[in-house]
Protein backbone atom coordinates (compact mmCIF):
# COMPACT_ATOMS: atom_id res chain seq x y z
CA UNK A 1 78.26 152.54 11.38
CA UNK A 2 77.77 150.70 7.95
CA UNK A 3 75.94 152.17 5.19
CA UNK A 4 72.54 151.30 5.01
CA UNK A 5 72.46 149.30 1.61
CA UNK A 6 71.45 146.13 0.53
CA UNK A 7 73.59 143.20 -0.75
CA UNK A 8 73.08 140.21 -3.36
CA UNK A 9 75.08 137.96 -2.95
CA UNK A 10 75.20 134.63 -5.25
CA UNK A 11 75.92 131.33 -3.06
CA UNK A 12 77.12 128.28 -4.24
CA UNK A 13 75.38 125.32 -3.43
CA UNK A 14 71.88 124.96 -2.33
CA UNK A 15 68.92 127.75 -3.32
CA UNK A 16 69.26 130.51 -1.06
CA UNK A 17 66.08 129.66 0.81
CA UNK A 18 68.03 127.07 2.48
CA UNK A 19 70.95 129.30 3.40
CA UNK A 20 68.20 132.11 4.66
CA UNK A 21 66.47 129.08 7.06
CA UNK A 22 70.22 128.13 8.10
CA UNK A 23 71.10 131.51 9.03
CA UNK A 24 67.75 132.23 10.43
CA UNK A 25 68.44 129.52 12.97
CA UNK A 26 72.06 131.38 13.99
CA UNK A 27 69.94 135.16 14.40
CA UNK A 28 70.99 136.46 10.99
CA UNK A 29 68.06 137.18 8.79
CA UNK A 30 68.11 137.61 5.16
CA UNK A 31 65.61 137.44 2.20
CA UNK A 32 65.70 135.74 -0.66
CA UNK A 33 64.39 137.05 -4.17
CA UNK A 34 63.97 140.81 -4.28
CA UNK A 35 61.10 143.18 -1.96
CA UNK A 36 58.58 143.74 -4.69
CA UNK A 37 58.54 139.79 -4.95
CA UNK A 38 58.88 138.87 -0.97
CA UNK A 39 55.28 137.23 -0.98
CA UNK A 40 55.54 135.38 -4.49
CA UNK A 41 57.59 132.51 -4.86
CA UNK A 42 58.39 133.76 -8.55
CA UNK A 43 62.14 134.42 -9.59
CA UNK A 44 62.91 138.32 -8.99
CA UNK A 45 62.57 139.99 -12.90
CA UNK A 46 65.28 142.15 -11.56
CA UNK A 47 68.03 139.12 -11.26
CA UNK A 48 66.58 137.35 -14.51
CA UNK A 49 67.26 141.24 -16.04
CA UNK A 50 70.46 140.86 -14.94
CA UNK A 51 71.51 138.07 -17.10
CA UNK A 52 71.31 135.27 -14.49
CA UNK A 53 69.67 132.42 -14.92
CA UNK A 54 66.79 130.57 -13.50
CA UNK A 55 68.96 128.39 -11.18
CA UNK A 56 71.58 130.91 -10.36
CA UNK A 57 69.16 133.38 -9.68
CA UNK A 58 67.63 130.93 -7.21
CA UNK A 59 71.36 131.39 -4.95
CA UNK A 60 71.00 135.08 -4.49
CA UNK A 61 70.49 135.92 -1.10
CA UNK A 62 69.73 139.47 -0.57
CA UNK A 63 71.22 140.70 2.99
CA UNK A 64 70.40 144.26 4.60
CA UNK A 65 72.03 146.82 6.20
CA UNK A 66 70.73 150.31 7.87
CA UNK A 67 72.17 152.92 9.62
CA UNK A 68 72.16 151.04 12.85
CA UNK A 69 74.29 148.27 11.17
CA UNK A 70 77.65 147.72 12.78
CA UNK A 71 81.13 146.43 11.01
CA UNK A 72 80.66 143.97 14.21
CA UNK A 73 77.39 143.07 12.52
CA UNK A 74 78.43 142.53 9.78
CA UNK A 75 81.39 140.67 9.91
CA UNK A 76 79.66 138.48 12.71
CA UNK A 77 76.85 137.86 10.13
CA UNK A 78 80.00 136.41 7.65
CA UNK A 79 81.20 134.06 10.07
CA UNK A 80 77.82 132.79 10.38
CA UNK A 81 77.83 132.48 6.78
CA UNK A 82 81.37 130.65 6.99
CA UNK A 83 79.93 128.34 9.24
CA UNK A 84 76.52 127.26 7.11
CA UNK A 85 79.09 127.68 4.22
CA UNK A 86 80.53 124.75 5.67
CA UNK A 87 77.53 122.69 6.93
CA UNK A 88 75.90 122.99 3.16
CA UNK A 89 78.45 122.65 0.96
CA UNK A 90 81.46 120.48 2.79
CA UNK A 91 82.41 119.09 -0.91
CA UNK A 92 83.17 122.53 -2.48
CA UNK A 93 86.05 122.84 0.22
């Protein structure tokens, strides 16, 4: 199994709202922001604390894992990743 932890992991492009919705859409759920802010549309104190910026801290997606988690999970969550990857930022390639 896969540690349970939790990623964050800056993407380029769009906020990370619109990668969560995109991902959503292929069964891979993510959050944005951090949990104590999940409700608020605020930017998460903790990734401002962390030195990034308003608009980079905007492209953190925060992705979960638990002691169920798979490496098949996981990596098939990165191909679905690959494949928005592709669909939202086609320029960047």
């Amino acid at each position: 199994g896969v540690s349970p932890a939790v990623a964050a992991v800056k993407l380029p492009g769009p906020p990370a709202e619109v990668w969560m919705h995109h991902l959503e859409v292929q069964g891979v759920m993510t959050s944005v922001g951090s949990a104590c802010q999940a409700k608020k549309k605020d930017i998460s104190p903790a990734l401002l604390a962390l030195g990034l910026n308003e608009k980079d801290a905007r492209q953190v997606l925060r992705v979960s894992f638990c002691s169920h988690s798979e490496a098949r999970d996981v990596e098939a969550a990165l191909e679905c990743m690959g494949a928005v990857e592709r669909q939202l930022c086609p320029a960047e390639r």
